[in-house]
Protein backbone atom coordinates (compact mmCIF):
# COMPACT_ATOMS: atom_id res chain seq x y z
CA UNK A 1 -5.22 3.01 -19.87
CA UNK A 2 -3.77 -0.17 -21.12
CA UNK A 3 -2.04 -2.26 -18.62
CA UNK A 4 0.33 -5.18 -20.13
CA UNK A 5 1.24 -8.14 -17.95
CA UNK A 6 3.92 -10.59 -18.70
CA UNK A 7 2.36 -14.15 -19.05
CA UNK A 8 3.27 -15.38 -15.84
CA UNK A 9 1.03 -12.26 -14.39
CA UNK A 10 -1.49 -12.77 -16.60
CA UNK A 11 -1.67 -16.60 -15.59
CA UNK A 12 -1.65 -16.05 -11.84
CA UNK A 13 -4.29 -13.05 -12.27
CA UNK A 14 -6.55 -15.54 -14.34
CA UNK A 15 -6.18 -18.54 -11.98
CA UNK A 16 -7.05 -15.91 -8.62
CA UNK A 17 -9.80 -14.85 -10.77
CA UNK A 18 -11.20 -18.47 -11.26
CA UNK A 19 -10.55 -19.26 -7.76
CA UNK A 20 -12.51 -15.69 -6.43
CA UNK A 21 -15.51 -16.69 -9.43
CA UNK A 22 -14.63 -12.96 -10.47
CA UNK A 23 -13.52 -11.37 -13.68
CA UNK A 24 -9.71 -10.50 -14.18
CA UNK A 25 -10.44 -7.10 -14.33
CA UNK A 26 -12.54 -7.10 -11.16
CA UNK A 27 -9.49 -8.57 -9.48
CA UNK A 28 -7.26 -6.36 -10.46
CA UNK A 29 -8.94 -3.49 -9.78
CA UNK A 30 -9.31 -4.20 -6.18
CA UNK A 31 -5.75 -4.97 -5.92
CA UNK A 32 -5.22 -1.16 -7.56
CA UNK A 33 -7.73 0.15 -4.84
CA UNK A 34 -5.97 -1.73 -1.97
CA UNK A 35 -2.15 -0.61 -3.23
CA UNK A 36 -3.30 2.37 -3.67
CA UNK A 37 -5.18 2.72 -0.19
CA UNK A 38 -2.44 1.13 1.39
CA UNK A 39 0.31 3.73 -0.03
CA UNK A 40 -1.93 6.43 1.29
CA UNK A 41 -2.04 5.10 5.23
CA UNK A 42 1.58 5.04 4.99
CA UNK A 43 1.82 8.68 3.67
CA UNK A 44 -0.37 9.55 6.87
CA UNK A 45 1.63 7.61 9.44
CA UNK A 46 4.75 9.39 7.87
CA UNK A 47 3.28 13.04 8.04
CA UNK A 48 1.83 11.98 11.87
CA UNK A 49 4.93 10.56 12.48
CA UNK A 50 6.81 13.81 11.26
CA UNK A 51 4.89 15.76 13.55
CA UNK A 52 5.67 14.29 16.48
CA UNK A 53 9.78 13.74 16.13
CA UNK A 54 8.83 17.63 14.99
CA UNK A 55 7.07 19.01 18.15
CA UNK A 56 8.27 16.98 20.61
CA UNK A 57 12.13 16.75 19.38
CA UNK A 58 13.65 18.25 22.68
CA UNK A 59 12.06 15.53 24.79
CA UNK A 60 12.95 12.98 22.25
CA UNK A 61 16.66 14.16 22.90
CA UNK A 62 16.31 13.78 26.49
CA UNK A 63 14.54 10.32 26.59
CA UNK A 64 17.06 9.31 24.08
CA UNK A 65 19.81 10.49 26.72
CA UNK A 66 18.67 8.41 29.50
């Protein structure tokens, strides 16, 4: 995989790098592993959340009614 940056990405990835005393590419690989981690909570709060509007929709109706 070959991942291009504009300059201004490349810049701010190189100065967090400095600041962390880590390599660019260790950087940026724990911001893949966090965005990635991050999208997959969200996917399992949507399918819990699914669920429930799913299995309890008749008493969401009537809550929502009073």
């Amino acid at each position: 995989m070959t991942l291009r940056l504009t300059d201004e990405e490349t810049e701010a990835l190189r100065a967090e790098a400095e600041r962390e005393a880590r390599s660019m590419q260790e950087v940026a690989r724990a911001a893949v592993r966090e965005y990635v981690a991050r999208r997959g909570n969200a996917r399992l709060v949507d399918d819990e959340l699914q669920y429930v509007v799913t299995t309890y929709a008749e008493a969401l109706r009537r809550l929502g009614e009073s």
